[in-house]
Protein backbone atom coordinates (compact mmCIF):
# COMPACT_ATOMS: atom_id res chain seq x y z
CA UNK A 1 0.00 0.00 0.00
CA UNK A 2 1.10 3.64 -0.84
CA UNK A 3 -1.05 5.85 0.97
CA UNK A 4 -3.47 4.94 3.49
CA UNK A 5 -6.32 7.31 5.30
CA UNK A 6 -8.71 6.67 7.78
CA UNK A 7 -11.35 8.44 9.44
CA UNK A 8 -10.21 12.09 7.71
CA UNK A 9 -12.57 15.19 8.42
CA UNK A 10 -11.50 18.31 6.71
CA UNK A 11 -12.45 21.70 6.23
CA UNK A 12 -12.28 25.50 6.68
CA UNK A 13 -12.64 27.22 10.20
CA UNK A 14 -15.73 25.78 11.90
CA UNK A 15 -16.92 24.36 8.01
CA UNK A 16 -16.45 20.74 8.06
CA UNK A 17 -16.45 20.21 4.44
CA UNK A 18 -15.09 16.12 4.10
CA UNK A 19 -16.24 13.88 6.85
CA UNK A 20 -15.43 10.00 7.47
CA UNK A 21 -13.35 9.80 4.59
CA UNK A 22 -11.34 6.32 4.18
CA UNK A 23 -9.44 5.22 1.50
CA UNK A 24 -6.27 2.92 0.60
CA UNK A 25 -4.46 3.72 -2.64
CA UNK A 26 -2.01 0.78 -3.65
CA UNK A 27 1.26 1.47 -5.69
CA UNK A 28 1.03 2.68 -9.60
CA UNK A 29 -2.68 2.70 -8.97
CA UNK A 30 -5.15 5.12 -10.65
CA UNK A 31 -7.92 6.71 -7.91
CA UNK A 32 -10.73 9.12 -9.76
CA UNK A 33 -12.98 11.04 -6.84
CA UNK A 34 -15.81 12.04 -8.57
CA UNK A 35 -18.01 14.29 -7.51
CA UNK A 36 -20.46 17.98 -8.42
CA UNK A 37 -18.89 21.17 -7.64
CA UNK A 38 -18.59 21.68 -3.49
CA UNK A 39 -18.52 17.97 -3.15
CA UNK A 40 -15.43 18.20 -0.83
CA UNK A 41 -12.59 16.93 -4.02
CA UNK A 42 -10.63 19.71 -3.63
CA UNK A 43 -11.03 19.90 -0.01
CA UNK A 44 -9.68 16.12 0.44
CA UNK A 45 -7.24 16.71 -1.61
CA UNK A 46 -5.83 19.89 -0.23
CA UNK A 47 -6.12 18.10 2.82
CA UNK A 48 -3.83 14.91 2.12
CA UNK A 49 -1.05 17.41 0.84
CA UNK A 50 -1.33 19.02 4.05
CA UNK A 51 -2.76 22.43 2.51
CA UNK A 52 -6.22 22.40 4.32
CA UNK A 53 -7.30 21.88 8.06
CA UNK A 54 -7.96 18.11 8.66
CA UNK A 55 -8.05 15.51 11.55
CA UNK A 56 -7.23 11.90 10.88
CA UNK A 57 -4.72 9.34 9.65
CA UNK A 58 -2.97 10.06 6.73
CA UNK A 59 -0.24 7.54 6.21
CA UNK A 60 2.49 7.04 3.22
CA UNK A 61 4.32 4.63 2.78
CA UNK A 62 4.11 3.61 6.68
CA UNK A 63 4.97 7.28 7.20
CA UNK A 64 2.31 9.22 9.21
CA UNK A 65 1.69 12.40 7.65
CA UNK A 66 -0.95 13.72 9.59
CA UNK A 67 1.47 15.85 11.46
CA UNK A 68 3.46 17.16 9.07
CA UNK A 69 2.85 20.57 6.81
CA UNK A 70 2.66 20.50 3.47
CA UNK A 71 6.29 21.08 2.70
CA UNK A 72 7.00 18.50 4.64
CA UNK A 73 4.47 16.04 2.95
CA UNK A 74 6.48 16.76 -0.28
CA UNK A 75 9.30 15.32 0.97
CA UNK A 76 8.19 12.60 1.66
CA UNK A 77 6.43 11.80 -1.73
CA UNK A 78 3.50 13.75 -2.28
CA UNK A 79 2.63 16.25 -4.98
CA UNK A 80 -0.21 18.38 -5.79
CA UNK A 81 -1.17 19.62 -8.90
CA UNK A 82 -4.34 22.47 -7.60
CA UNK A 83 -7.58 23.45 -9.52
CA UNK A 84 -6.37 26.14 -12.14
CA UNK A 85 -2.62 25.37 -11.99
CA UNK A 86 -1.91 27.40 -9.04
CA UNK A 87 1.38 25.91 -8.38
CA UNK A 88 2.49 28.25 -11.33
CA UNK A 89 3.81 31.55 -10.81
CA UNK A 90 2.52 33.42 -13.63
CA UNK A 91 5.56 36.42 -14.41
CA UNK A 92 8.57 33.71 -14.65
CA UNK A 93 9.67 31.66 -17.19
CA UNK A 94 9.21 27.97 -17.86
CA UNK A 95 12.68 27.28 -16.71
CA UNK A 96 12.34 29.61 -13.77
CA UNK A 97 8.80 28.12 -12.45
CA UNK A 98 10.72 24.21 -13.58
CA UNK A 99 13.66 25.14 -11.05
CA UNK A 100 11.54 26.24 -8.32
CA UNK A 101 9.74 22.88 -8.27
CA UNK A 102 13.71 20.95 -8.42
CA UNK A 103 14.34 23.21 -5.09
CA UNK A 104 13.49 20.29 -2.67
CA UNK A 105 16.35 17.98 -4.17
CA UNK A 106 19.88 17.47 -3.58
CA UNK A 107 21.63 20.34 -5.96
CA UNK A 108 23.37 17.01 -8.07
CA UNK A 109 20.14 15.29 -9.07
CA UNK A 110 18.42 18.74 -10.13
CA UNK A 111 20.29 19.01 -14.49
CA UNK A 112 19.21 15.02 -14.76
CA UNK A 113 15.65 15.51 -13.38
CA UNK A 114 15.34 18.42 -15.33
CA UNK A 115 16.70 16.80 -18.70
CA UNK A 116 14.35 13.85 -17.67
CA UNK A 117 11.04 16.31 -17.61
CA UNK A 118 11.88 18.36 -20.57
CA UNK A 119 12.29 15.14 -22.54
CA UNK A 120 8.65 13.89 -21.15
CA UNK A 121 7.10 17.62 -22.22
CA UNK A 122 9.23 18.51 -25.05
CA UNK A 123 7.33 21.63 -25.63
CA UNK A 124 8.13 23.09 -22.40
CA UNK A 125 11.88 22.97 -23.63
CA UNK A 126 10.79 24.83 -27.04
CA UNK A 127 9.00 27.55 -24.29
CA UNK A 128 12.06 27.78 -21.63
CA UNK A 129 12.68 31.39 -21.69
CA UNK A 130 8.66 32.37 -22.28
CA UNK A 131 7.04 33.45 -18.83
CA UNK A 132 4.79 30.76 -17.76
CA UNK A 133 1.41 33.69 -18.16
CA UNK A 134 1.65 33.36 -21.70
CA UNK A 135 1.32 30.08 -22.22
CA UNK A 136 -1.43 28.37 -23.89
CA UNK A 137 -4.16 26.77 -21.42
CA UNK A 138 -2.73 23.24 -22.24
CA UNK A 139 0.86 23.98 -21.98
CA UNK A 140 -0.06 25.81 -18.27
CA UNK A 141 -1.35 22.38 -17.53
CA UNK A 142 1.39 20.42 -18.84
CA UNK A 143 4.23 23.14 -16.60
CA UNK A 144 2.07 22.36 -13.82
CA UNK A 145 2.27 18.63 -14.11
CA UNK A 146 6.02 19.09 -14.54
CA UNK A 147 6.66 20.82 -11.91
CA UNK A 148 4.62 18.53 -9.70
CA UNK A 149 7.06 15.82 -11.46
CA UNK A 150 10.04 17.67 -10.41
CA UNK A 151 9.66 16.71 -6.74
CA UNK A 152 10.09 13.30 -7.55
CA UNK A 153 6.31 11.95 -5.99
CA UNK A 154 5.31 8.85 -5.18
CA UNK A 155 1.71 9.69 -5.12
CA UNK A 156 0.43 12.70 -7.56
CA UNK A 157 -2.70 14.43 -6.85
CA UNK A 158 -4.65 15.90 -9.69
CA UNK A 159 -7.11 18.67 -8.87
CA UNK A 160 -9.39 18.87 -12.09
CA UNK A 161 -6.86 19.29 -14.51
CA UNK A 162 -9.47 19.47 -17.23
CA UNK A 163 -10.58 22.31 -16.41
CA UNK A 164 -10.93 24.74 -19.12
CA UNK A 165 -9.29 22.39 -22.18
CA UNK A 166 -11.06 21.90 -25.36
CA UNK A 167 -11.54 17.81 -26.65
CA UNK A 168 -8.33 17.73 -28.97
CA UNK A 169 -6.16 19.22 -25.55
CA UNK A 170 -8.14 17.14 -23.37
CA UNK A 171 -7.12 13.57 -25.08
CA UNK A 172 -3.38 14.86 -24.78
CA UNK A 173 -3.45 15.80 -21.76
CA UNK A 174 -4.85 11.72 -21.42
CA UNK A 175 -1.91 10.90 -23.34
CA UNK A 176 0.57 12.48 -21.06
CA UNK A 177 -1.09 10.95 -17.73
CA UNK A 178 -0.83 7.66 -19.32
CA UNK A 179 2.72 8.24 -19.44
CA UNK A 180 3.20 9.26 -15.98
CA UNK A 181 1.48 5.69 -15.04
CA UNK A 182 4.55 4.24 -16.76
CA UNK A 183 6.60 6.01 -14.30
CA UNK A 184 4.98 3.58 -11.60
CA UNK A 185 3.07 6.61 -9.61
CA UNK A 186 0.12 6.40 -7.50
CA UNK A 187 -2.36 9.30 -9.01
CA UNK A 188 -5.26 10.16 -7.16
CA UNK A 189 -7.63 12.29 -9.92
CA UNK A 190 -10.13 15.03 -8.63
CA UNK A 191 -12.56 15.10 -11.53
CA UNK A 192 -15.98 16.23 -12.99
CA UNK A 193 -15.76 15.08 -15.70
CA UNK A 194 -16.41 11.51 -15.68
CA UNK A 195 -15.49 10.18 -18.81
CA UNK A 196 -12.23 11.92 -19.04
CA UNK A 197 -11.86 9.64 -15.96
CA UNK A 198 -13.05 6.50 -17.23
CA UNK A 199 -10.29 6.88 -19.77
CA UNK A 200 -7.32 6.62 -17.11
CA UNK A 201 -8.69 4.88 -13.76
CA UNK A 202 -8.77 1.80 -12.05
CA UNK A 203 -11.52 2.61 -9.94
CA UNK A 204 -13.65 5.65 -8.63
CA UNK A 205 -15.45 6.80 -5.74
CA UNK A 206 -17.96 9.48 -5.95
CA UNK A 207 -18.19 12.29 -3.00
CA UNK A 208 -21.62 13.55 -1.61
CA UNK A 209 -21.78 16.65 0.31
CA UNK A 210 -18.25 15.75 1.91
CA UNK A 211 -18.49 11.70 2.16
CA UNK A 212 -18.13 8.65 -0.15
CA UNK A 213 -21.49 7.58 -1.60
CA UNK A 214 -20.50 5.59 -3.66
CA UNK A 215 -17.58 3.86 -5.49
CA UNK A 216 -16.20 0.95 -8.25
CA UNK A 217 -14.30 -0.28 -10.86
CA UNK A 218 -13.25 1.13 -14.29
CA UNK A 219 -16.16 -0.56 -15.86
CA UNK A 220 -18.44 0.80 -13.64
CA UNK A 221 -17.70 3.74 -14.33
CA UNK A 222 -17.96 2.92 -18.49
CA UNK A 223 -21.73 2.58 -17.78
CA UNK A 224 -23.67 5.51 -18.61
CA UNK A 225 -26.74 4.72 -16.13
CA UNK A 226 -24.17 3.43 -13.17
CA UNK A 227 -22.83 6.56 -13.20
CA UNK A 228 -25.85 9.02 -13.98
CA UNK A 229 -27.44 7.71 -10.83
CA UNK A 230 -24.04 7.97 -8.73
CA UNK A 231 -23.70 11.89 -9.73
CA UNK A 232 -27.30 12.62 -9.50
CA UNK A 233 -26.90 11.70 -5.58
CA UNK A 234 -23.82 13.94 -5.91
């Protein structure tokens, strides 16, 4: 098992927005949490990366995270890529938003990391000097996965990175998380959109107002009526 929680309430001030969330994640698998907008995704989320207010057991690896902060958390494997590529800053470059993500490793294993990413984005390489604002929606999401790559995860959270991308840039943007499966990562995919989903998962859950209501495999999640009656509770 890579990551393991149990029992996790999260939240903002006094608004409990997740509530008796458990769920065990095993190595290189793929986790979609499905859900309507203010279902609590980007709330659990935030929360396992140690961004949001939570209470529970969040454990990676046999590590348990629950008491670390988040920069903390991503040393010790995890990676979050928010809602809207946030993770970008906006007025530096490509390279300069790339090195800032390579900041948490040892200064020799920063040039092969690097080389390693620009060959997996090969555009990014072509933008390098281009500030990281004036990039096209799908490259943004492609510098934000890369620089969620350059901390070297174990476990990658996705926070709808659909968002916002027409068909043709959503089915690369499939292309290019089918490629970071081959790297052996965990992914755990905050989504919407539910077929984009049912293109890269090995299972689901669905949130409702903050908990799981419901949850299954791949091919559940291929069946149009499964699914329409899951969100509709959603």
């Amino acid at each position: 098992m890579t990551l393991g929680i149990g029992g996790l309430h999260a939240g903002y001030g006094r608004i409990e927005v997740c509530r008796h969330i458990d769920l065990q994640l095993a190595d290189g698998e793929f986790l979609a949490v499905l859900g309507a907008n203010g279902a609590g995704k980007s709330t659990l989320l935030g929360a396992i990366a140690g961004v949001v207010a939570h209470r529970g057991s969040i454990d990676l690896d046999g590590t348990q995270l629950a008491s670390l902060n988040a920069r903390e958390r991503a040393r010790s494997g995890l990676a979050l890529v928010p809602e809207g590529r946030r993770n970008l800053f906006s007025p530096l470059t490509v390279h300069e938003n790339l090195q800032l993500g390579l900041r948490l490793l040892p200064a020799a294993d920063r040039t092969r990391l690097l080389d390693e990413i620009l060959s997996m984005f090969p555009i990014l390489g072509a933008r390098r000097t281009q500030a990281a604002g004036l990039l096209s929606g799908g490259e943004q999401q492609m510098l934000a996965l890369a620089v969620a790559l350059a901390r070297r995860p174990s476990v990658l959270l996705l926070d709808e990175p659909s968002q916002g991308l027409a068909p043709l840039l959503l089915q690369n943007l499939a292309e290019q998380i089918r490629a970071l499966r081959s790297m052996g990562l965990a992914i755990v995919l905050a989504e919407q959109n539910h077929r984009f989903a049912a293109q890269l998962c090995d299972r689901y859950v669905v949130l409702v107002a903050g908990e799981i209501g419901d949850e299954g495999s791949r091919d559940q999640l291929q069946d149009a009526q499964h699914v329409a009656h899951a969100l509709m509770a959603a």
